[in-house]
C-alpha atoms as a PDB file:
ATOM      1  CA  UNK A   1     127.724  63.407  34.460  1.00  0.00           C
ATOM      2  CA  UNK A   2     126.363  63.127  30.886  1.00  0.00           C
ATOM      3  CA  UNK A   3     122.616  64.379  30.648  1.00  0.00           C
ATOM      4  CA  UNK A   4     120.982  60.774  29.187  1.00  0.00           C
ATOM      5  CA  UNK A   5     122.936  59.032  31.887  1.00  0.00           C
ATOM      6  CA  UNK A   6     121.886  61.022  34.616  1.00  0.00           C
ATOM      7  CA  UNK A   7     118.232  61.388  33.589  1.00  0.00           C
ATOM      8  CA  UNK A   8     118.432  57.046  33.307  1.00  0.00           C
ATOM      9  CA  UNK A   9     119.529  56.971  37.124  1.00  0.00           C
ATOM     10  CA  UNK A  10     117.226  59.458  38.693  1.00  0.00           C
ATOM     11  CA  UNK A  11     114.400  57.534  36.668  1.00  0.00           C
ATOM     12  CA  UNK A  12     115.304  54.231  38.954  1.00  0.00           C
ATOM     13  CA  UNK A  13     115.683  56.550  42.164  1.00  0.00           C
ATOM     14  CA  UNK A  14     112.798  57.648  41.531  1.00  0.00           C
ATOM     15  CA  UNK A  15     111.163  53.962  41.272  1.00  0.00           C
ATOM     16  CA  UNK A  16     113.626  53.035  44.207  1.00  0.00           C
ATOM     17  CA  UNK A  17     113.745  56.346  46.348  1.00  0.00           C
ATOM     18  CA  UNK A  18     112.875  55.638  50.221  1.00  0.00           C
ATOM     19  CA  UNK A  19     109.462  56.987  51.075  1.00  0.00           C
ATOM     20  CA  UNK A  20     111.198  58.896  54.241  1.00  0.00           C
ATOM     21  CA  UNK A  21     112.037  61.337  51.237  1.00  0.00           C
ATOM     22  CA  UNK A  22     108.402  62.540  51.177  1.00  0.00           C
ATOM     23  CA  UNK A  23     107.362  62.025  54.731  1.00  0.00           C
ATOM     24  CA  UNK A  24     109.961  62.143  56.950  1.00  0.00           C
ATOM     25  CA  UNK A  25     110.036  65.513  58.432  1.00  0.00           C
ATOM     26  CA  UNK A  26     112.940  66.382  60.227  1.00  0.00           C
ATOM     27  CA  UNK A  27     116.631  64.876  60.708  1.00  0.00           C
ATOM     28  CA  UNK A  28     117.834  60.990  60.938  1.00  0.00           C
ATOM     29  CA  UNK A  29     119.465  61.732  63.898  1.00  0.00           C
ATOM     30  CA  UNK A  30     121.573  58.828  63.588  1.00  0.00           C
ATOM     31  CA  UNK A  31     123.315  59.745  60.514  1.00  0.00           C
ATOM     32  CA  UNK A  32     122.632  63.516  61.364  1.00  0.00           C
ATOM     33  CA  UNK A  33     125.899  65.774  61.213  1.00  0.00           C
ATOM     34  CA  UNK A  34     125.369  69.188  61.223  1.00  0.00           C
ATOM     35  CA  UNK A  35     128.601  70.734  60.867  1.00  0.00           C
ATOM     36  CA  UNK A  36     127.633  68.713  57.343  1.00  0.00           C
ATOM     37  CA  UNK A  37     124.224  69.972  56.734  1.00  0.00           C
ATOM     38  CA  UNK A  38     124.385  71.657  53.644  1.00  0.00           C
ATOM     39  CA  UNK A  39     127.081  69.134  51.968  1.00  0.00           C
ATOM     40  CA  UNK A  40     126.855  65.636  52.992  1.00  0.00           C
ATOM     41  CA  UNK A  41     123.502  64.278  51.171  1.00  0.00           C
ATOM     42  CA  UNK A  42     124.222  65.275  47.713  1.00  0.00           C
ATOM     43  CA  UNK A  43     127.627  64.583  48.072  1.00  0.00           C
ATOM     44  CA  UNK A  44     127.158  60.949  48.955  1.00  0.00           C
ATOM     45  CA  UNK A  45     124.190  60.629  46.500  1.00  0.00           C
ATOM     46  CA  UNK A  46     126.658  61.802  43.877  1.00  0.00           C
ATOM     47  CA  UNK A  47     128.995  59.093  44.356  1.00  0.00           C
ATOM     48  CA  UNK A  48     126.248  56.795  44.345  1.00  0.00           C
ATOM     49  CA  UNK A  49     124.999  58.395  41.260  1.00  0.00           C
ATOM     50  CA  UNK A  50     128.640  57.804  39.860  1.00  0.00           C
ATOM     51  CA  UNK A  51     128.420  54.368  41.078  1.00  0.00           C
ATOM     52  CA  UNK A  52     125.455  53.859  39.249  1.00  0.00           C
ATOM     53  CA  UNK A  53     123.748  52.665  42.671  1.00  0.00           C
ATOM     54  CA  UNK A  54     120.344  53.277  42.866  1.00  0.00           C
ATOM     55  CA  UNK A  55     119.498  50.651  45.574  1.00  0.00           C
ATOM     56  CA  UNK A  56     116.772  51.322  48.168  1.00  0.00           C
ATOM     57  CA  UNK A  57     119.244  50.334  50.924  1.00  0.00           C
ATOM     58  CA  UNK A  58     121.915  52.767  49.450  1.00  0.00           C
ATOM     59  CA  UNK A  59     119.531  55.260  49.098  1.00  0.00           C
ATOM     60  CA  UNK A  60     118.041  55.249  52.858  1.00  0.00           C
ATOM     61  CA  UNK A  61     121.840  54.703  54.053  1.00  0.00           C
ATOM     62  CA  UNK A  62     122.430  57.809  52.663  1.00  0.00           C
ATOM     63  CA  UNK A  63     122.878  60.670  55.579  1.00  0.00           C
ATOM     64  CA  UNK A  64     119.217  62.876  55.578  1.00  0.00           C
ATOM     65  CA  UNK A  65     121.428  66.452  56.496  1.00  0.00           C
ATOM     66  CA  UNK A  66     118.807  68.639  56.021  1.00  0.00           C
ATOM     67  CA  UNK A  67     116.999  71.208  57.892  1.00  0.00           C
ATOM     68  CA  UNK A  68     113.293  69.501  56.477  1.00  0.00           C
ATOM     69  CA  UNK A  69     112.250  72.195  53.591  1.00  0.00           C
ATOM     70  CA  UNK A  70     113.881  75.598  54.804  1.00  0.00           C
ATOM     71  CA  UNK A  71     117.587  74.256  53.901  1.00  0.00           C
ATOM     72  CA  UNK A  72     116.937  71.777  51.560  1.00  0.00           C
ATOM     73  CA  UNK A  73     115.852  67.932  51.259  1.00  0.00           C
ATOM     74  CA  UNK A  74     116.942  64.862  49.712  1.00  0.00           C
ATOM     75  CA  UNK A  75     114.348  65.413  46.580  1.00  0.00           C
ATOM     76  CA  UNK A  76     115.097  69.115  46.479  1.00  0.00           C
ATOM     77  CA  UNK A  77     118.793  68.844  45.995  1.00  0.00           C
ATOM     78  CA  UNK A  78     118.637  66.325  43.636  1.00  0.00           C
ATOM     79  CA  UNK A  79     116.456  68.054  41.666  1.00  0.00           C
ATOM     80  CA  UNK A  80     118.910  71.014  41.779  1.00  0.00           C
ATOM     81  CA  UNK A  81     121.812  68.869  41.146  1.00  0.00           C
ATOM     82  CA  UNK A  82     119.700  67.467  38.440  1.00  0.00           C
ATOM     83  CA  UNK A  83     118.547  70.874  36.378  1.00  0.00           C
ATOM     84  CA  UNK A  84     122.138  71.918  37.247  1.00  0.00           C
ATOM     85  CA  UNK A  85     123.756  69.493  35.729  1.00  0.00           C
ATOM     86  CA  UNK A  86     121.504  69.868  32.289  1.00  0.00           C
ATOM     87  CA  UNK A  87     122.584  73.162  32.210  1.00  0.00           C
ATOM     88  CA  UNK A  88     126.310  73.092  32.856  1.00  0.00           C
ATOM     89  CA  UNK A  89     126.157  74.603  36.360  1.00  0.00           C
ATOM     90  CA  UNK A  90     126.861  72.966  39.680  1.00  0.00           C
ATOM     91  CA  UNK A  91     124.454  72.141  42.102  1.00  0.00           C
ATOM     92  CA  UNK A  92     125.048  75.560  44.927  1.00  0.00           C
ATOM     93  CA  UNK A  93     123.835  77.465  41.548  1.00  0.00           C
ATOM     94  CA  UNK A  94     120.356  76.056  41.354  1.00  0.00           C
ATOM     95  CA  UNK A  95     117.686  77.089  44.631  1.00  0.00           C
ATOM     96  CA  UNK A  96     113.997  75.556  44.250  1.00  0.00           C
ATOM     97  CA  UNK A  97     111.632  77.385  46.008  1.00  0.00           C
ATOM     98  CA  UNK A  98     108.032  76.719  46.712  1.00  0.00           C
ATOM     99  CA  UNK A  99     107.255  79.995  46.168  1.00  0.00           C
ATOM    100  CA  UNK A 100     107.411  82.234  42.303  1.00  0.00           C
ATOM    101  CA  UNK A 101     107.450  85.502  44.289  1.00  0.00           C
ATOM    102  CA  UNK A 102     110.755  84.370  46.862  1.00  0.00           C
ATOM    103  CA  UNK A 103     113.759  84.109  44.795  1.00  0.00           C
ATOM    104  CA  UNK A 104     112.805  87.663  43.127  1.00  0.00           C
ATOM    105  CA  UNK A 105     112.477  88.899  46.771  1.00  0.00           C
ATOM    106  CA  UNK A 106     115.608  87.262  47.619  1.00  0.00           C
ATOM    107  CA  UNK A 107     117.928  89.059  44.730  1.00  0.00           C
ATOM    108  CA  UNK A 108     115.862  92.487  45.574  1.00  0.00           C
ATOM    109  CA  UNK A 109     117.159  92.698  49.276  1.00  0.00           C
ATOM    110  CA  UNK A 110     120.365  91.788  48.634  1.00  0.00           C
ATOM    111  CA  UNK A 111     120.676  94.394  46.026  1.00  0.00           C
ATOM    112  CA  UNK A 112     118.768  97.044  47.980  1.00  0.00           C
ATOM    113  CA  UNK A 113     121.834  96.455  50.795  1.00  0.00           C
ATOM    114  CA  UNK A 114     124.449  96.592  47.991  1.00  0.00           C
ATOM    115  CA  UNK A 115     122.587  99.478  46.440  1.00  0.00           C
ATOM    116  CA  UNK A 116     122.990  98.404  43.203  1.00  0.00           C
ATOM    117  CA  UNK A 117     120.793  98.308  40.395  1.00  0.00           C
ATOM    118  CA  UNK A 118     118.080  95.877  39.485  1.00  0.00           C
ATOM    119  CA  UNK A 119     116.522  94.787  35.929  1.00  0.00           C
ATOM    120  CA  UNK A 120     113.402  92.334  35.915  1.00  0.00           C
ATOM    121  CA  UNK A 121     113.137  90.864  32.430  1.00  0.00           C
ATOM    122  CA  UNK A 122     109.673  88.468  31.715  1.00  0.00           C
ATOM    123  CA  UNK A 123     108.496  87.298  28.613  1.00  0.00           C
ATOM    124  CA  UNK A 124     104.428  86.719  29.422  1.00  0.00           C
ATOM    125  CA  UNK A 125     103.225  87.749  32.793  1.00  0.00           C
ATOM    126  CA  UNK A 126     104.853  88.699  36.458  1.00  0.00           C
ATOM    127  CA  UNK A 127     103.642  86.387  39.420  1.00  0.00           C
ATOM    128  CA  UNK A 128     100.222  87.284  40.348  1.00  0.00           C
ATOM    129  CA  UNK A 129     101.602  87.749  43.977  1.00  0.00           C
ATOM    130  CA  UNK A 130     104.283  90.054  42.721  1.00  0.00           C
ATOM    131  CA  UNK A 131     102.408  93.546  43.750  1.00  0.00           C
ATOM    132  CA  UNK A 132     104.996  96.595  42.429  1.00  0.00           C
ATOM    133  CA  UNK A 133     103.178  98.937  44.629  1.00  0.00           C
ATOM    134  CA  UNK A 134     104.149  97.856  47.465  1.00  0.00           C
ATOM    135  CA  UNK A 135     107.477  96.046  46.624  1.00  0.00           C
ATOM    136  CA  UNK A 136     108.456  99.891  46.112  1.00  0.00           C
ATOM    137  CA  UNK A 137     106.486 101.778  48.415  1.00  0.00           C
ATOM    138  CA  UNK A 138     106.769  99.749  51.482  1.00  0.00           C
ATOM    139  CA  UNK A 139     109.667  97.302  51.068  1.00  0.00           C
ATOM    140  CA  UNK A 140     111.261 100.079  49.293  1.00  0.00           C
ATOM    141  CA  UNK A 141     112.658  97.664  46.413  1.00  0.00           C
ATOM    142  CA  UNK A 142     114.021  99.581  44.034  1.00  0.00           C
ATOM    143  CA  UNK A 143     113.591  97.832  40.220  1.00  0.00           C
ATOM    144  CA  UNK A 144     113.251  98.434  36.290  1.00  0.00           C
ATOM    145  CA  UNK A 145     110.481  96.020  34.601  1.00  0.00           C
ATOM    146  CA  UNK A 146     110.877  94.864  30.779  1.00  0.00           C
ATOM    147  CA  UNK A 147     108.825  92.555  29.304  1.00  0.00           C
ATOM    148  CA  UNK A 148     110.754  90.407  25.879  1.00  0.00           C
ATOM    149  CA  UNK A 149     110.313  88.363  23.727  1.00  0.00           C
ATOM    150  CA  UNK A 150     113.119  86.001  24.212  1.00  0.00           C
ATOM    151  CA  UNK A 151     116.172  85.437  26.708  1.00  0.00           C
ATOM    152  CA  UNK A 152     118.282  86.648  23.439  1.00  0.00           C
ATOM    153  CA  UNK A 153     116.137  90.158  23.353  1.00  0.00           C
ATOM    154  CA  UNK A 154     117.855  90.736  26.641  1.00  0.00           C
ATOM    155  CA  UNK A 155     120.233  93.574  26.938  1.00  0.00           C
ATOM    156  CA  UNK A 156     123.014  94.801  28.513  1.00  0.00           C
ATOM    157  CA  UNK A 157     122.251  96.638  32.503  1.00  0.00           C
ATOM    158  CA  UNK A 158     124.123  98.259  34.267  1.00  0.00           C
ATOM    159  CA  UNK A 159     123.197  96.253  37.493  1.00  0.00           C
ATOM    160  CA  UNK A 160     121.663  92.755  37.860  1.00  0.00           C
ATOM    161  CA  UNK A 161     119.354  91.644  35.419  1.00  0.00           C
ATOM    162  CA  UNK A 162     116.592  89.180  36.896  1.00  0.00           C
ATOM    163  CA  UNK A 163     114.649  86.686  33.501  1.00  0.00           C
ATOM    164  CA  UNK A 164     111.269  84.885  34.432  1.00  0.00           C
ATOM    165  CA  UNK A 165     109.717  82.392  32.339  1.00  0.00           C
ATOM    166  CA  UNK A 166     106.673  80.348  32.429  1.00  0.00           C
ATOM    167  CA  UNK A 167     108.337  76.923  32.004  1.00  0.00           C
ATOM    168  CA  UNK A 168     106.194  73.595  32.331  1.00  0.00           C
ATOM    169  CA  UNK A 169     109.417  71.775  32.027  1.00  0.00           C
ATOM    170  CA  UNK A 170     113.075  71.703  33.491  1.00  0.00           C
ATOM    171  CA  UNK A 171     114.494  71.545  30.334  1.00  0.00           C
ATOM    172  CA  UNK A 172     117.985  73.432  29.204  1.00  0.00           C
ATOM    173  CA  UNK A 173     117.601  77.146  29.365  1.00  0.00           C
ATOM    174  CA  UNK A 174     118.910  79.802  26.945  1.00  0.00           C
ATOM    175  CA  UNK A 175     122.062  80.956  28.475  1.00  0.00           C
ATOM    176  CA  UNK A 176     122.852  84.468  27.690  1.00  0.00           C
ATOM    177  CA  UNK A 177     125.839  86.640  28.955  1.00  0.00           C
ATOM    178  CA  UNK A 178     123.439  89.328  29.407  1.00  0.00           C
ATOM    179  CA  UNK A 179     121.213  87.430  32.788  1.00  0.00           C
ATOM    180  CA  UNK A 180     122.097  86.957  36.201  1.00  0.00           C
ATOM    181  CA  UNK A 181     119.616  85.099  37.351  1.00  0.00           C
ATOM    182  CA  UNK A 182     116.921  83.200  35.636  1.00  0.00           C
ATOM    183  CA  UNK A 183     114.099  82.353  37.830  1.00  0.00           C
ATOM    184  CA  UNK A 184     111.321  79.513  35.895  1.00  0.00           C
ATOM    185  CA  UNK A 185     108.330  79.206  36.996  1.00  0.00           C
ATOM    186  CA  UNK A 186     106.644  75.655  36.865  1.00  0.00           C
ATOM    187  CA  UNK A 187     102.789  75.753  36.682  1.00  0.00           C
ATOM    188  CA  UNK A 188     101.411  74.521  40.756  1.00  0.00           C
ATOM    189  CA  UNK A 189     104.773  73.403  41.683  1.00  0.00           C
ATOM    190  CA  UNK A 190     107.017  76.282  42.681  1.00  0.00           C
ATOM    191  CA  UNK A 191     109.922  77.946  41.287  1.00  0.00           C
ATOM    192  CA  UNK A 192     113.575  77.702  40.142  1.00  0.00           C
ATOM    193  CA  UNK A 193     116.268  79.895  40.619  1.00  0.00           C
ATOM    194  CA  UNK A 194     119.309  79.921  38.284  1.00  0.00           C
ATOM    195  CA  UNK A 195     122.644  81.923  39.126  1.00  0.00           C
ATOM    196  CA  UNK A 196     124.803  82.172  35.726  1.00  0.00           C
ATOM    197  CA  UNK A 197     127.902  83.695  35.914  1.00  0.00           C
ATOM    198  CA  UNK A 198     131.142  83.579  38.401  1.00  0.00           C
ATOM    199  CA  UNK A 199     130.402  86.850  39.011  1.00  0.00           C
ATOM    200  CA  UNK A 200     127.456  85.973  41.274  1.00  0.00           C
ATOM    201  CA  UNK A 201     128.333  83.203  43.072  1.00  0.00           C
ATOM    202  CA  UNK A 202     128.778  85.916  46.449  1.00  0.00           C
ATOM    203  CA  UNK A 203     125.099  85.816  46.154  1.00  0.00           C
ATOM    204  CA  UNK A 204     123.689  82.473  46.807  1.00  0.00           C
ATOM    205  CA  UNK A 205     125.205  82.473  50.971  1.00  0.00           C
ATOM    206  CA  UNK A 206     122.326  85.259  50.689  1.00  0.00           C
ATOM    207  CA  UNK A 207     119.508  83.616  48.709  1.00  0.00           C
ATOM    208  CA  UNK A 208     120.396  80.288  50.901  1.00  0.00           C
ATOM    209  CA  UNK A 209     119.902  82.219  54.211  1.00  0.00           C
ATOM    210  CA  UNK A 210     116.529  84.215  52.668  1.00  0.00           C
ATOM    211  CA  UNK A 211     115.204  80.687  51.866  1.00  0.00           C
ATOM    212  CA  UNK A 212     115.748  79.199  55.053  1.00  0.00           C
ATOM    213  CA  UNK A 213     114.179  82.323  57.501  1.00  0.00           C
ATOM    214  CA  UNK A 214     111.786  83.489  55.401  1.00  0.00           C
ATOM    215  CA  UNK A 215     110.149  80.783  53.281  1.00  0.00           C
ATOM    216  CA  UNK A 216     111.118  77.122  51.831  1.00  0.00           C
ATOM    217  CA  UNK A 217     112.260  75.052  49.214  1.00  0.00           C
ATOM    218  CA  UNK A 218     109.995  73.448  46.632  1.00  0.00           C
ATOM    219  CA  UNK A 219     107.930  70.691  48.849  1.00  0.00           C
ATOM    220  CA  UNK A 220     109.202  66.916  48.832  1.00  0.00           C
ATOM    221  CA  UNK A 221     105.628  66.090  46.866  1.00  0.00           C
ATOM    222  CA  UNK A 222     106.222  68.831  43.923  1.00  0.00           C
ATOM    223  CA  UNK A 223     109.789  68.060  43.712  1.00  0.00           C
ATOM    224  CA  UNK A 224     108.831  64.210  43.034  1.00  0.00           C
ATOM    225  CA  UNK A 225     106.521  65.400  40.400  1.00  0.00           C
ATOM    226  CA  UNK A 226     109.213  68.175  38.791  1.00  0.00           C
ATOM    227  CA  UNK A 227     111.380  65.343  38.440  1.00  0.00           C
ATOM    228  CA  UNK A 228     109.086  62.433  36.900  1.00  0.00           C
ATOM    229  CA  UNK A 229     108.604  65.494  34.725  1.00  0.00           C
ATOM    230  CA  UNK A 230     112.068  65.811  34.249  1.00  0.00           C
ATOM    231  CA  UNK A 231     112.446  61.854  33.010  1.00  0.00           C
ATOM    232  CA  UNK A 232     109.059  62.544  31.324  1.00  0.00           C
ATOM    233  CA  UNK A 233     107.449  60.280  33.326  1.00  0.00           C
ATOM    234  CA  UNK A 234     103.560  61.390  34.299  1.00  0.00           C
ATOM    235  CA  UNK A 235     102.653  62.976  37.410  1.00  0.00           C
ATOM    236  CA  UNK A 236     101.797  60.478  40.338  1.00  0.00           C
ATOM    237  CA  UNK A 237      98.491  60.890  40.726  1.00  0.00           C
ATOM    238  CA  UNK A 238      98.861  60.091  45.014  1.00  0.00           C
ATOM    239  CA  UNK A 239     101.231  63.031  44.816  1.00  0.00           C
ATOM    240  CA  UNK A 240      98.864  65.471  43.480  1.00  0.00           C
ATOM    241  CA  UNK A 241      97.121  67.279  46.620  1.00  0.00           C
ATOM    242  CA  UNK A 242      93.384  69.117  46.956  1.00  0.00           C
ATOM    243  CA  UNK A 243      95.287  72.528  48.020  1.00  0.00           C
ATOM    244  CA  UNK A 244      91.931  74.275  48.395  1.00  0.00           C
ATOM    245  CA  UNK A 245      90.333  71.782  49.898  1.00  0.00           C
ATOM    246  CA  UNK A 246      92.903  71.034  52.668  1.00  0.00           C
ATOM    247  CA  UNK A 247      93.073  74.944  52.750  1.00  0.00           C
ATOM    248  CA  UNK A 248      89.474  75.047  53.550  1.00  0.00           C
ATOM    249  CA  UNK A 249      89.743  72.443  56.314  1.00  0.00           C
ATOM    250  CA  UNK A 250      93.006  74.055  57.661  1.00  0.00           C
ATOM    251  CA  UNK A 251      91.276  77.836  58.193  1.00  0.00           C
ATOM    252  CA  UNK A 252      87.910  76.011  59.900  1.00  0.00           C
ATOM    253  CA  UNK A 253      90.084  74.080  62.253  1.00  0.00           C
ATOM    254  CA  UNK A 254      91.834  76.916  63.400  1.00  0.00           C
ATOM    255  CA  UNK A 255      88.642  78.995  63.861  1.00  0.00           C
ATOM    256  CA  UNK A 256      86.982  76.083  65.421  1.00  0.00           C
ATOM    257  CA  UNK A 257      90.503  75.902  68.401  1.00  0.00           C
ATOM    258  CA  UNK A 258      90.582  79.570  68.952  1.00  0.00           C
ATOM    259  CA  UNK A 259      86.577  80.139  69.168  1.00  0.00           C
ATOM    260  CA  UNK A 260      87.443  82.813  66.320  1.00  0.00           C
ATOM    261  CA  UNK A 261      85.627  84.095  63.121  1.00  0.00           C
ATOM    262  CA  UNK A 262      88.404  86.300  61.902  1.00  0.00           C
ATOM    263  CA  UNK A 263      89.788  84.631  58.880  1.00  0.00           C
ATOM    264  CA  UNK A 264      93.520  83.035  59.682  1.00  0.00           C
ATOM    265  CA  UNK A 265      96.443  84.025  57.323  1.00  0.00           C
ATOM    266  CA  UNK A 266      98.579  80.688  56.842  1.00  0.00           C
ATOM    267  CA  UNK A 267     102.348  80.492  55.411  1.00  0.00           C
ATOM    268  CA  UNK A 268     104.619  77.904  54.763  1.00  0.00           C
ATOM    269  CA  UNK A 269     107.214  78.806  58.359  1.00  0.00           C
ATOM    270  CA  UNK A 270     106.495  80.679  60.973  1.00  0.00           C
ATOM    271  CA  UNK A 271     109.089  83.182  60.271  1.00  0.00           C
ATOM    272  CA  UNK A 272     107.628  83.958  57.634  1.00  0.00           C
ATOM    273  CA  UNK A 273     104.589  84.769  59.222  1.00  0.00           C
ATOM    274  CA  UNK A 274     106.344  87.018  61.604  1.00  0.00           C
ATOM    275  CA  UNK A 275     107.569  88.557  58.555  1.00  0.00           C
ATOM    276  CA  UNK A 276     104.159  89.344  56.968  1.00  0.00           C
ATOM    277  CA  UNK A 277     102.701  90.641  60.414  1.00  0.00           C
ATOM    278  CA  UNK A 278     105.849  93.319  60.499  1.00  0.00           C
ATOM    279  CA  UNK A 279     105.761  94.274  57.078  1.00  0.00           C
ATOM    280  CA  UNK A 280     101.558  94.600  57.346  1.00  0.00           C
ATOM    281  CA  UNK A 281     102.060  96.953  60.426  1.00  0.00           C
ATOM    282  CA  UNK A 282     104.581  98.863  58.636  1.00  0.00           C
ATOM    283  CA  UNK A 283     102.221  99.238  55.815  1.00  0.00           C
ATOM    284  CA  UNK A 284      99.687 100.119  57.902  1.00  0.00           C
ATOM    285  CA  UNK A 285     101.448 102.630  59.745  1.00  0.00           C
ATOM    286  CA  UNK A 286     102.760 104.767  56.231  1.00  0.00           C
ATOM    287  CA  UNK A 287      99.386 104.961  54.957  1.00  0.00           C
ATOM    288  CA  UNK A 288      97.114 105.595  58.730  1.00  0.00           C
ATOM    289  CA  UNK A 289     100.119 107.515  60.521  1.00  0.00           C
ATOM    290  CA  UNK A 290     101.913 109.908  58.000  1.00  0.00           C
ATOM    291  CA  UNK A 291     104.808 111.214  59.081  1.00  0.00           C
ATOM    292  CA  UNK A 292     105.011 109.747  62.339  1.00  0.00           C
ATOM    293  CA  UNK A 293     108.193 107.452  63.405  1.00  0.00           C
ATOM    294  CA  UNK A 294     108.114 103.419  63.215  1.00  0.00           C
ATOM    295  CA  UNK A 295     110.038 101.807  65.972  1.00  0.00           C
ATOM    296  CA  UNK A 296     110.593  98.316  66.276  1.00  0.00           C
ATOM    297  CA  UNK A 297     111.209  96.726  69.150  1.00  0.00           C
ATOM    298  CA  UNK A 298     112.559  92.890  69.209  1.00  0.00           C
ATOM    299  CA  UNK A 299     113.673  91.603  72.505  1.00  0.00           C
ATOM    300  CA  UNK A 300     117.171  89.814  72.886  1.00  0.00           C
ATOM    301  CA  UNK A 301     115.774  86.404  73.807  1.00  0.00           C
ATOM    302  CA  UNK A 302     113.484  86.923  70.164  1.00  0.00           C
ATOM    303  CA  UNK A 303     114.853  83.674  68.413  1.00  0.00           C
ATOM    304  CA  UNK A 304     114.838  84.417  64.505  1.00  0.00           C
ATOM    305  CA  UNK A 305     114.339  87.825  65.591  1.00  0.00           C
END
């Protein structure tokens, strides 16, 4: 779809969307088809789209195939289909993620498995969450870093190369032959991950499942916002959340249930919780217990295990 007239119709969804696409959080189970789960929203919101239909009624009709914000929801995927579209790629090439620090992860694992290679290219700074130390040491991630200038200072690797930018927009990015995956980072709201390149298409069956066990996409509320961005409209103001404040009244809550002072960790899923408690033990366990073995156990009945 051309850019202008796609940016005019997600300005009226936008004004027209159904507010179940912010609150609702789990499946329409009337409309729910799961063999269809990763497909059937944005495929029917594309014909709308085509249709020029950006009805309330067609909008809520449409089927709400999505596993909350570990698959993907109705404002993620058209924001994906959206930032895809500016830039000439199809929708199953864009991920949003709420974290900056995920998608990197993502790309790492699957090339630590593949044992190939891996170049991360920034122009200003590296997430503050991004800690090299123990990406290497513990998750045994093996990378390059290079900071440029520019996309175009990129060079040829020998492996994948990874470019981060500090965007405050979704606007078009500089495509270069050189990057596999760009990942833009926007301000409070999350990230963006870009595949470019045929040649990487095998990878986003991997980045898709790391989303959905181990963290989630870009929340319906910052998704809203990315996209008034998008149609430079301004933020809505009953979008924009007190994070520390409701962070605040989260950890007390918790303390004041469980009769405990320790200080609760929090994370978006539970998996990934799980995730952070294995990975903290193992960490533990190189630096306190040297040369001694790790064993994990998992039981068979460990769902997610």
């Amino acid at each position: 779809m051309e850019v202008n007239k796609m940016l005019a119709y997600i300005t009226k969804v936008i004004t027209n969307m159904p507010q179940d696409w912010l609150n609702l959080t789990t499946h329409r189970l009337d409309i729910y088809n799961e063999e269809l789960a990763k497909v059937q929203f944005l495929d029917q919101f594309i014909h709308l789209a085509k249709e020029g239909n950006s009805s309330t009624a067609a909008l809520s009709n449409l089927p709400t195939a999505y596993d909350y914000i570990r698959l993907g929801h109705p404002l993620s995927c058209v924001l994906e289909w959206a930032i895809g579209n500016i830039n000439g790629l199809p929708a199953e090439q864009v991920i949003s993620f709420q974290s900056k620090t995920a998608p990197i992860l993502a790309i790492l694992r699957t090339n630590l498995l593949a044992h190939r290679n891996t170049l991360i290219t920034y122009t200003k700074e590296l997430p503050s969450a991004f800690d090299i130390d123990v990406l290497k040491n513990i998750y045994g991630f093996s990378f390059e870093l290079k900071k440029v200038a520019s996309p175009a200072d990129v060079e040829s690797f020998n492996g994948s190369t990874i470019f981060i930018s500090q965007q405050h927009d979704s606007s078009a990015i500089s495509v270069s032959s050189h990057i596999d995956f760009y990942v833009n980072m926007y301000a409070e709201l999350g990230s963006v991950l870009l595949i470019n390149g045929a040649e990487n298409i095998h990878y986003i069956s991997d980045i898709q499942h790391f989303r959905r066990r181990e963290t989630v996409a870009m929340t319906p509320h910052n998704c809203l916002n990315a996209l008034r961005s998008l149609v430079q409209l301004p933020a809505e103001k009953s979008v924009t959340k007190n994070t520390t404040e409701h962070k605040t009244a989260v950890l007390d809550l918790i303390r004041e249930v469980s009769g405990s002072q320790t200080t609760p960790l929090v994370a978006s899923s539970g998996l990934s919780v799980q995730y952070a408690i294995l990975m903290g033990l193992v960490h533990d366990a190189l630096e306190n217990h040297k040369d001694k073995a790790i064993k994990i156990v998992v039981p068979p009945n460990c769902y997610g295990g």
